[in-house]
Protein backbone atom coordinates (compact mmCIF):
# COMPACT_ATOMS: atom_id res chain seq x y z
CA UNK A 1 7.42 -11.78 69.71
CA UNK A 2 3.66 -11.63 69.05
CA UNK A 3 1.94 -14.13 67.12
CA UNK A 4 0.18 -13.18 63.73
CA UNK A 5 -3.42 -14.04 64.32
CA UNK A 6 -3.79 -14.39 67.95
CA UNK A 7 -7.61 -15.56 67.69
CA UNK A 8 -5.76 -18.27 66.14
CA UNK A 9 -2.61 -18.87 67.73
CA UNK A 10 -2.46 -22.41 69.01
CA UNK A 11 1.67 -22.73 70.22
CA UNK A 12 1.83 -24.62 73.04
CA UNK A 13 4.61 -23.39 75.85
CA UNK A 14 7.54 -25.82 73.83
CA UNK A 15 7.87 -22.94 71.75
CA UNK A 16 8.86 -20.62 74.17
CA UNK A 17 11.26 -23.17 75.43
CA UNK A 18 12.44 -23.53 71.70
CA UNK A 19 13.12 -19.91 71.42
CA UNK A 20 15.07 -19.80 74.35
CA UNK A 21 17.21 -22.13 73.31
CA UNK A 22 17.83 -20.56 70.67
CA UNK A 23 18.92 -17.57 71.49
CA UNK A 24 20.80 -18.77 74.05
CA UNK A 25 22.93 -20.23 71.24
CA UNK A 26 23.35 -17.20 68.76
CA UNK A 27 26.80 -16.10 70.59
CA UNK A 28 28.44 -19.35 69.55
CA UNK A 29 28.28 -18.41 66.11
CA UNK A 30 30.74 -15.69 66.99
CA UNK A 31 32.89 -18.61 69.39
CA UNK A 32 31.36 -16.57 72.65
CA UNK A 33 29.90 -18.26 75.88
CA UNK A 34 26.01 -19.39 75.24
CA UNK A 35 23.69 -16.32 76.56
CA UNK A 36 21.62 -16.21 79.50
CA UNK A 37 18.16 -15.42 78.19
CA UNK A 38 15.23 -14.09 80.44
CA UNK A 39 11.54 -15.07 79.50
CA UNK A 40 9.84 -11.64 81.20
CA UNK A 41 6.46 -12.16 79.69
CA UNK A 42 4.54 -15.24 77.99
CA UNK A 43 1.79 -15.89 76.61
CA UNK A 44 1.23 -18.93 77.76
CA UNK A 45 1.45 -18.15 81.80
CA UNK A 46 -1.15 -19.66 83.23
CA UNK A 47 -1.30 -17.12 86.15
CA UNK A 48 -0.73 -14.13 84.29
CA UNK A 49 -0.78 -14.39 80.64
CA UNK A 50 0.77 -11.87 78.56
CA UNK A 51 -0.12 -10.53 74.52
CA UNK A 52 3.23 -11.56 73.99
CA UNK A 53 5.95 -13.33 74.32
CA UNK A 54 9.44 -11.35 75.39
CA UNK A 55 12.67 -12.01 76.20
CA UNK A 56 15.90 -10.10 77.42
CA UNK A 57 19.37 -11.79 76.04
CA UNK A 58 22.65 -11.34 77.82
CA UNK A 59 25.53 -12.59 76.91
CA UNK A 60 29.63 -11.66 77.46
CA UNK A 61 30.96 -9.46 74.35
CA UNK A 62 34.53 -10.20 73.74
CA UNK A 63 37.76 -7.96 75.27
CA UNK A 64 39.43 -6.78 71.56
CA UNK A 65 35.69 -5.62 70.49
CA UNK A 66 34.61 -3.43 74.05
CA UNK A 67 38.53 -2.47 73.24
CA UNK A 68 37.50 -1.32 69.66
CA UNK A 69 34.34 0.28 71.03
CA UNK A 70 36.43 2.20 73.69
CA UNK A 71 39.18 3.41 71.17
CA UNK A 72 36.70 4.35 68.35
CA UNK A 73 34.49 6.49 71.43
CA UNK A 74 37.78 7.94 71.92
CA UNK A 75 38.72 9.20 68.53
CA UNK A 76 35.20 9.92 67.69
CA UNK A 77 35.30 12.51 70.91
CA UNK A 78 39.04 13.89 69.93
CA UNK A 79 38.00 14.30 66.05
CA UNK A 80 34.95 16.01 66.77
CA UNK A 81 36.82 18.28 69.61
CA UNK A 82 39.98 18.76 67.49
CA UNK A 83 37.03 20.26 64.04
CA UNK A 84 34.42 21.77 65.83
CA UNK A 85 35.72 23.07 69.02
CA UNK A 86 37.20 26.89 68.61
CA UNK A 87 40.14 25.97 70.99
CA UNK A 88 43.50 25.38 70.13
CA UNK A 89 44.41 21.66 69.32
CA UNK A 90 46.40 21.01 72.29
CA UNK A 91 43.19 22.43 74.72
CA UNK A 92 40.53 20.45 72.55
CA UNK A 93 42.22 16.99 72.78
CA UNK A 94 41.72 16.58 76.47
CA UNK A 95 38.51 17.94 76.63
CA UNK A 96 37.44 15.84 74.05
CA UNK A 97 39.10 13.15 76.11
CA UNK A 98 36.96 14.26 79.12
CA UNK A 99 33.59 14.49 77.04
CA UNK A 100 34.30 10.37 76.24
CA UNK A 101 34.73 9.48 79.84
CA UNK A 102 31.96 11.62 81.08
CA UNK A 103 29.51 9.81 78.55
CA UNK A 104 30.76 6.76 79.13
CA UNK A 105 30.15 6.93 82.97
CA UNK A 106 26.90 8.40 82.46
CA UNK A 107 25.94 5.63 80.17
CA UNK A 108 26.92 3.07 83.00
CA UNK A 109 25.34 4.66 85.47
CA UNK A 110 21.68 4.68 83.31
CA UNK A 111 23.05 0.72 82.90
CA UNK A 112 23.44 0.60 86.99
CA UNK A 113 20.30 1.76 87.69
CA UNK A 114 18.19 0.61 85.04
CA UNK A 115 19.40 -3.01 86.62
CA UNK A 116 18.80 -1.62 89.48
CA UNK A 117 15.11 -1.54 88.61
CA UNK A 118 14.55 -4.40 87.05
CA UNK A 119 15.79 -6.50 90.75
CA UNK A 120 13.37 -4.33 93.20
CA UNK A 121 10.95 -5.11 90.24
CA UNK A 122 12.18 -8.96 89.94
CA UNK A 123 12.63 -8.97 94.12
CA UNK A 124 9.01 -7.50 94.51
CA UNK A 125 7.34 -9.95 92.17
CA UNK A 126 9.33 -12.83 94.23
CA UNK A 127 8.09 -11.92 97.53
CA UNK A 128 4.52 -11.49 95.94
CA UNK A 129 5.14 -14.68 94.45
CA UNK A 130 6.09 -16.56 97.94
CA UNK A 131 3.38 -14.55 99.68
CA UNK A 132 0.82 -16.24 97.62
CA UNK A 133 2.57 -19.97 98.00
CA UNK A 134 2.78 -19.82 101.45
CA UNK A 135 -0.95 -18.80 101.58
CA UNK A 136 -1.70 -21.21 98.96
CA UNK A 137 0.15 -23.89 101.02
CA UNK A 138 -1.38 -23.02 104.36
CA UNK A 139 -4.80 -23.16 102.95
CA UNK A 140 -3.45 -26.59 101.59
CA UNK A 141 -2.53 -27.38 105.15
CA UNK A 142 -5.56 -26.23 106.65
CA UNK A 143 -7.84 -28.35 104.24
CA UNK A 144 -5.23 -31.38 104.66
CA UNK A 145 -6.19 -31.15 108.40
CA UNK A 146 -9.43 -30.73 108.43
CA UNK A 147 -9.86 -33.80 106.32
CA UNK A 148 -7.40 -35.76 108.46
CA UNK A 149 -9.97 -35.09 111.45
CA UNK A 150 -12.54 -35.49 109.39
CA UNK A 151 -11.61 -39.30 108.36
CA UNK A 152 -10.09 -39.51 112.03
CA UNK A 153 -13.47 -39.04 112.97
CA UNK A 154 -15.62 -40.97 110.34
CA UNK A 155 -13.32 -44.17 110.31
CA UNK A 156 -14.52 -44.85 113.93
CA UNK A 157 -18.01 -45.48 112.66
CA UNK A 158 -17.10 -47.59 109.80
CA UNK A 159 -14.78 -50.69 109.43
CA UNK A 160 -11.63 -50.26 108.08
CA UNK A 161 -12.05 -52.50 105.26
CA UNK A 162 -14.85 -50.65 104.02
CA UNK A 163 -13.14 -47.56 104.95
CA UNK A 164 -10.25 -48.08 102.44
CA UNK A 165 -12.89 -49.11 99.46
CA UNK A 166 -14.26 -45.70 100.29
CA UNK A 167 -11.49 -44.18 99.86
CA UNK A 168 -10.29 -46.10 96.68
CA UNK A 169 -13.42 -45.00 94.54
CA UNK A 170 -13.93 -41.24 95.38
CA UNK A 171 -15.67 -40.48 91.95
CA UNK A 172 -17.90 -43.49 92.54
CA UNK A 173 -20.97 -42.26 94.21
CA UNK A 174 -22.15 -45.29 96.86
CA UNK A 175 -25.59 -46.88 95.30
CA UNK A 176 -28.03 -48.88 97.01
CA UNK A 177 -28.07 -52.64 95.96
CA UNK A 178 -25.28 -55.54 96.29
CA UNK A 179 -23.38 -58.60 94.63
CA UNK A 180 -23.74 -62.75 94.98
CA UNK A 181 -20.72 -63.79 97.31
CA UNK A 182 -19.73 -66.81 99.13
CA UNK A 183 -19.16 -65.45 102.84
CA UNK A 184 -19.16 -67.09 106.67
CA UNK A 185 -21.21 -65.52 109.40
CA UNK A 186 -20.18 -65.22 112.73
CA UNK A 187 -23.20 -63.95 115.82
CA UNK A 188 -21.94 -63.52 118.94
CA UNK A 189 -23.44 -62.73 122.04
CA UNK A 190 -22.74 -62.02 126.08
CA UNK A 191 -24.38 -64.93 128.17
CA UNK A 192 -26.67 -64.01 130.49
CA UNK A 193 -26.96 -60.23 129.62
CA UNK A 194 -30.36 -59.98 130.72
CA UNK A 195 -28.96 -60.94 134.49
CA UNK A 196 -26.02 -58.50 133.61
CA UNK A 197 -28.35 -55.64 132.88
CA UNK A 198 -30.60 -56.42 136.01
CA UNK A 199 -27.67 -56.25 138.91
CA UNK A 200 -25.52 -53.60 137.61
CA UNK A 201 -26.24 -49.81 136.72
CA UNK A 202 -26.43 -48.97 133.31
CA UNK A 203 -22.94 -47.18 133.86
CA UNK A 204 -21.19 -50.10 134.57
CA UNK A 205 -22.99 -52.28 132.29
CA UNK A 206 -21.92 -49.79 129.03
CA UNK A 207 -18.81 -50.77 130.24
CA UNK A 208 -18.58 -54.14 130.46
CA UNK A 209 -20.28 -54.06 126.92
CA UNK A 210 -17.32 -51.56 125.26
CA UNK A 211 -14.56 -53.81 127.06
CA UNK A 212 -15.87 -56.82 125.52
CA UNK A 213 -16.46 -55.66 121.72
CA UNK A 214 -13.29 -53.73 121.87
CA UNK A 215 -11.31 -56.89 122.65
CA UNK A 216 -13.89 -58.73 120.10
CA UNK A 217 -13.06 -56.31 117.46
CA UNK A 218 -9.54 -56.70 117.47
CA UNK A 219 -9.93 -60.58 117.39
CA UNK A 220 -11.92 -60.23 113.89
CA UNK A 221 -9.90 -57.47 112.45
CA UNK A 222 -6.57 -59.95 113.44
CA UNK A 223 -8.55 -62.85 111.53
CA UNK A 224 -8.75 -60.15 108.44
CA UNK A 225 -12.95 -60.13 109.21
CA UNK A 226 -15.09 -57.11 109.63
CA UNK A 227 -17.57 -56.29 112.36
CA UNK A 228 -20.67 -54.82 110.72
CA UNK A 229 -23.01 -54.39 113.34
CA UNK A 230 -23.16 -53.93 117.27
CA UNK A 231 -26.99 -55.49 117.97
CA UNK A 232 -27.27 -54.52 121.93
CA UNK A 233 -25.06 -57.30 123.81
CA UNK A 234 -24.25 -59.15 120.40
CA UNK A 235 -22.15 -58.53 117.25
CA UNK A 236 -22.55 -59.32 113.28
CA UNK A 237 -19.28 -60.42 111.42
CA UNK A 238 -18.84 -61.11 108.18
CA UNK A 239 -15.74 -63.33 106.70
CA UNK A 240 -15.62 -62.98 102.83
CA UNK A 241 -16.95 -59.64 102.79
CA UNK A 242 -16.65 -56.76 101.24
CA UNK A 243 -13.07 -58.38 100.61
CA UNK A 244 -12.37 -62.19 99.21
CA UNK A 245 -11.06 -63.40 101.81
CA UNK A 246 -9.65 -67.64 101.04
CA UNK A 247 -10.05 -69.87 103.33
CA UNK A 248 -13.06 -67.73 105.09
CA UNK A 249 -14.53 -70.39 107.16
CA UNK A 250 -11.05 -71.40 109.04
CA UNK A 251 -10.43 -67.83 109.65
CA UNK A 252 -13.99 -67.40 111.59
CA UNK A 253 -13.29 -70.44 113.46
CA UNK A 254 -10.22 -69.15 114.52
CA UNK A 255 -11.31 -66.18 115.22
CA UNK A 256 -13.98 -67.82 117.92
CA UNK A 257 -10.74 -69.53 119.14
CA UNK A 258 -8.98 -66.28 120.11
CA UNK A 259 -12.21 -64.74 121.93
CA UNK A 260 -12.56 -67.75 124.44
CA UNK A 261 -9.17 -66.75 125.10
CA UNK A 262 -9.64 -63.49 125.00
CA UNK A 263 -13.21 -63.60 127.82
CA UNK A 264 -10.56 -65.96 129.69
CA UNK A 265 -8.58 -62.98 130.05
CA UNK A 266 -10.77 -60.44 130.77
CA UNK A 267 -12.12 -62.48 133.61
CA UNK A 268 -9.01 -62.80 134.88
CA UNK A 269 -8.49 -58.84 134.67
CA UNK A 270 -12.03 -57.59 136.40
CA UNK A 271 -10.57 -60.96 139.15
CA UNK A 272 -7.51 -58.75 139.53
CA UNK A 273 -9.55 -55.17 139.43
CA UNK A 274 -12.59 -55.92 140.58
CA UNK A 275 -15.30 -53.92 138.96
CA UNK A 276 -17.82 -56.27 137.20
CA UNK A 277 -17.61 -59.51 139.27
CA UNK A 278 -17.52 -57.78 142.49
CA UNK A 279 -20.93 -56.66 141.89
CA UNK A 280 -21.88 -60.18 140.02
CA UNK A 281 -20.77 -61.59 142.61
CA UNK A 282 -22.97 -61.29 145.28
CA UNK A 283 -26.20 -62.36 143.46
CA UNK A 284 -24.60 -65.42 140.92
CA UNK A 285 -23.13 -68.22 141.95
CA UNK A 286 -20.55 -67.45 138.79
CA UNK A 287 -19.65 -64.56 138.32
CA UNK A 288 -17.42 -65.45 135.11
CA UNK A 289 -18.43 -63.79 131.84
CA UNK A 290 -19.08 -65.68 128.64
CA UNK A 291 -20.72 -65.55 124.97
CA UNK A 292 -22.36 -67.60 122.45
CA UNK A 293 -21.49 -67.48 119.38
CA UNK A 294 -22.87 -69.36 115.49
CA UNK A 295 -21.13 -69.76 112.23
CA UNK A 296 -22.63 -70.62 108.92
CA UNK A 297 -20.96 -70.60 105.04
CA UNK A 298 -23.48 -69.95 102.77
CA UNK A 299 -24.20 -67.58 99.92
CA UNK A 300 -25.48 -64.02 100.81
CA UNK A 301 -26.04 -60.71 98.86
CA UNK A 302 -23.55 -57.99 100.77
CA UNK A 303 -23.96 -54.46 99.20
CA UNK A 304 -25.27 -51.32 100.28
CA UNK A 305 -28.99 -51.55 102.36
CA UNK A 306 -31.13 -48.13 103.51
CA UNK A 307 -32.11 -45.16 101.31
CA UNK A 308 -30.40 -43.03 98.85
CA UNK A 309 -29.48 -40.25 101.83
CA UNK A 310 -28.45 -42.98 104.47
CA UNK A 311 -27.31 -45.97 104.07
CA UNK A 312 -24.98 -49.29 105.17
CA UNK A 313 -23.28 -52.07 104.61
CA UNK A 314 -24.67 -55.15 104.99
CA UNK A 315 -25.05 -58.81 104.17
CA UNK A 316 -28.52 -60.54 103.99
CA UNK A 317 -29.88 -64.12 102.92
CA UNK A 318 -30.40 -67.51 104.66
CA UNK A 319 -26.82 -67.66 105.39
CA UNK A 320 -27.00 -65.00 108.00
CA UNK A 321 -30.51 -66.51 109.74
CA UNK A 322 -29.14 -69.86 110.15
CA UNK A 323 -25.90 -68.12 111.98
CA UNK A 324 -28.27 -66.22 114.38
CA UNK A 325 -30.17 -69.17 114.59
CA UNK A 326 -26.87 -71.28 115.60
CA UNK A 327 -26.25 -68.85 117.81
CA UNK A 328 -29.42 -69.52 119.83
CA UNK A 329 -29.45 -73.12 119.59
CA UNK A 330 -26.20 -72.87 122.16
CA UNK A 331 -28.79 -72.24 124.69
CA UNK A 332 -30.46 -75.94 124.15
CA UNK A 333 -27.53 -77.50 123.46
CA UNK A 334 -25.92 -76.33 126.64
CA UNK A 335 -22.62 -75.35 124.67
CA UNK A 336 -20.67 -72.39 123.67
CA UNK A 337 -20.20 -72.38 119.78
CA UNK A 338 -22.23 -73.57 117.32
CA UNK A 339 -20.83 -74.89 113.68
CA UNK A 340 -23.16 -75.29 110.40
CA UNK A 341 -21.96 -78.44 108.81
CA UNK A 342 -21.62 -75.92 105.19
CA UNK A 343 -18.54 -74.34 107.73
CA UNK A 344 -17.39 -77.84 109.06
CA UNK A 345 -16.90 -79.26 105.64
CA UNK A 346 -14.63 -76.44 104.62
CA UNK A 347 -12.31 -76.50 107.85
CA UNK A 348 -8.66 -77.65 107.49
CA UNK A 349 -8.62 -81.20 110.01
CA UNK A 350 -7.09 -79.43 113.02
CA UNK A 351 -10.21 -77.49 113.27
CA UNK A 352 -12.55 -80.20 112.36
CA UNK A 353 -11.27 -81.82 115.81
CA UNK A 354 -12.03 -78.96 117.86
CA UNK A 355 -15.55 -79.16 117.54
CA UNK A 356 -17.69 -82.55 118.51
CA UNK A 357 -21.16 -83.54 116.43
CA UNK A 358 -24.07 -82.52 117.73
CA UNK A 359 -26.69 -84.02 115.26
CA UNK A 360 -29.14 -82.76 113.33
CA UNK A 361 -31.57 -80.03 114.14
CA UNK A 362 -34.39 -78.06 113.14
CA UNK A 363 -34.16 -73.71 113.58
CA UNK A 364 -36.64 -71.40 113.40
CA UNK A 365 -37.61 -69.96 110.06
CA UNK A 366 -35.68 -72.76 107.80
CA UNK A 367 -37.83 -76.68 106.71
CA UNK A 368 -34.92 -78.00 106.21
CA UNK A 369 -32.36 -79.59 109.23
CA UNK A 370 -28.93 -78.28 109.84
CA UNK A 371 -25.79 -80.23 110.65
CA UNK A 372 -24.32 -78.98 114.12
CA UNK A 373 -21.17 -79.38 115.47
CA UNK A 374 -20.44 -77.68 118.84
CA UNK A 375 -17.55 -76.68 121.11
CA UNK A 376 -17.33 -76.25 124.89
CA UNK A 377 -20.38 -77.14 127.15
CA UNK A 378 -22.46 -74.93 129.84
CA UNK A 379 -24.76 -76.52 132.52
CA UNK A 380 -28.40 -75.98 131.59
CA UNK A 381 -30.18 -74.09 133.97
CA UNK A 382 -33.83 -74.55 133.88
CA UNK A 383 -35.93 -71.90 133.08
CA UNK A 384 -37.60 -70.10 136.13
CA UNK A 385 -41.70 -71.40 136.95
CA UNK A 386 -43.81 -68.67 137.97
CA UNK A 387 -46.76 -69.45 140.04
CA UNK A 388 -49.76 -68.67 139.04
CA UNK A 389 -52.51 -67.33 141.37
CA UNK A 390 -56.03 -69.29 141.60
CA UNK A 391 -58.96 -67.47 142.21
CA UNK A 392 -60.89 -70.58 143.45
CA UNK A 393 -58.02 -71.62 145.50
CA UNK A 394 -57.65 -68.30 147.81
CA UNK A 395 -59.64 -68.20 150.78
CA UNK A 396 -59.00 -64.44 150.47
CA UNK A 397 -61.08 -63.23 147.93
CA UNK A 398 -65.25 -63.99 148.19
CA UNK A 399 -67.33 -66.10 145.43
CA UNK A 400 -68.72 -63.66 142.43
CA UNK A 401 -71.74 -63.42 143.37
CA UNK A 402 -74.57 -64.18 140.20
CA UNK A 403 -76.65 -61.96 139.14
């Protein structure tokens, strides 16, 4: 079947399926089974269009009329035998007889092998056809892989959270800038890393670092937060951000709650192992491992921060100076966390009880005073006084003489 204007033909591949159907129903106007019908070529095959559209129809004839065809092949054959052969009547009967059954066979063995044909042809175009899936799929399989290590790879470089918004808006191209959101802040920080750093080899100091943000890490991803930045022996966390996050503020504070617990442990475990504190040991009176950490609720713009070719995730604004600056306060205070009053005012009671008032108090960079309230307490140790050498005062070295 080929259209009349092709430049024009517009039939979408319903029609095909519309002539198949009917012609699979022609027999039962004659009260036969429906035919099977075979679409060989289409013009609408995506892979391998055709200039037409053709189709082979089978269908079962019934006995009486291949009996009718039989009996008139036979007396076709005998009448033209028993007129037009010069042999007596008995002799030209049976070879007319013999000239129906020999065309007959021949005609079903052109029937035979014609079929015959058409499967290798059918068979050949099958395996050509699975030849090209299973490439198809392994190239699939390949490029499925190779992404799988490729996100394996990337996700350990970027939070999870910001992972999956990634992966959510794959036409979106990232763009620099950022949105108005309410978020907490949480710094934290290893106490005494400078002391750390100074008695044990780099080697073993990279490892007390990784030990201590991987435990960390898990603490804020548990809390649903997200660590943004690893700032030499301290970490950035954000709560409220790049996901709204209710009740932000309790889930920071519990968060701190977990890592006392968790330093707890790992003291316990480099007790047991050895490791860090065998090495601290010898110089510090303790050898036990802590942090500091701040929290303030504030307002802060979190978006995308760098250039157009490399960029990050990131939340700036007041908000996060007045949680770095909590953080250091911890040092005057003589304590271990440090609460903004903006975070204390949105904690559920039970938390409000954990930490104790610590007044008001000025930090670096802001005019204005900030409500503290603190948890745990650490003996002040007074800062080290370096002596100072006097010229005048050492009988080693002679007067400048004037000139």
């Amino acid at each position: 079947m080929k259209p009349n204007h092709p430049e024009t033909y517009k039939e979408g591949h319903e029609c095909c399926l519309n002539r198949i159907g009917c012609l699979e129903a022609v027999p039962f106007i004659w009260g036969l089974k429906k035919a099977h019908v075979e679409h060989t070529h289409c013009i609408h095959d995506p892979i391998n269009p055709a200039n037409e559209c053709r189709y082979v129809v089978r269908f079962e004839e019934r006995w009486l009329l291949g009996a009718l065809k039989s009996v008139m092949g036979i007396l076709l054959c005998l009448f033209i035998s028993a007129y037009h052969v010069p042999l007596p009547l008995e002799a030209s009967l049976p070879i007319g007889l013999l000239v129906f059954l020999a065309f007959e066979g021949w005609r079903r063995y052109l029937e035979v092998q014609t079929l015959y044909q058409q499967d290798q042809k059918h068979i050949r175009n099958l395996i050509d056809l699975y030849d090209k899936r299973y490439m198809d799929l392994w190239k699939e399989s390949e490029e499925l892989r190779r992404l799988t290590l490729d996100n394996r790879n990337i996700s350990a470089y970027v939070p999870p959270s910001l992972l999956d918004r990634l992966r959510y808006r794959r036409e979106q191209l990232p763009r620099l800038g950022g949105s108005k959101r309410e978020a907490t802040i949480v710094f934290v920080d290893i106490r005494n890393y400078s002391t750390l750093a100074e008695r044990l080899d780099p080697e073993q100091t990279l490892n007390v670092l990784n030990e201590c943000f991987s435990a960390w890490v898990k603490d804020v991803q548990s809390h649903d937060g997200t660590v943004l930045e690893f700032l030499g022996d301290g970490m950035l966390a954000v709560f409220g951000a790049p996901n709204d996050l209710p009740g932000h503020p309790g889930q920071a504070v519990r968060c701190l709650q977990t890592m006392v617990h968790t330093m707890e442990r790992l003291n316990e475990t480099w007790s047991v192992t050895g490791g860090m504190r065998s090495s601290m040991s010898k110089y510090a009176s303790s050898s036990k491992l802590g942090f500091r950490g701040g929290v303030h609720t504030g307002t802060v713009i979190a978006g995308n921060l760098g250039s157009a070719t490399q960029m990050k995730y990131a939340v700036v604004g007041d908000t996060v100076n007045v949680a770095a600056r909590l953080e250091q306060l911890n040092k005057s205070l003589g304590t271990v966390i440090a609460v903004s009053g903006d975070t204390w005012n949105r904690l559920p009671e039970d938390l409000k009880k954990w930490v104790r008032p610590k007044g008001h108090h000025f930090v670096k960079g802001r005019d204005q005073a900030v409500d503290v309230y603190a948890y745990g307490s650490i003996p002040l140790v007074a800062p080290r006084k370096h002596r100072r050498l006097s010229l005048e005062a050492s009988p080693f070295i002679p007067p400048l003489c004037a000139t």
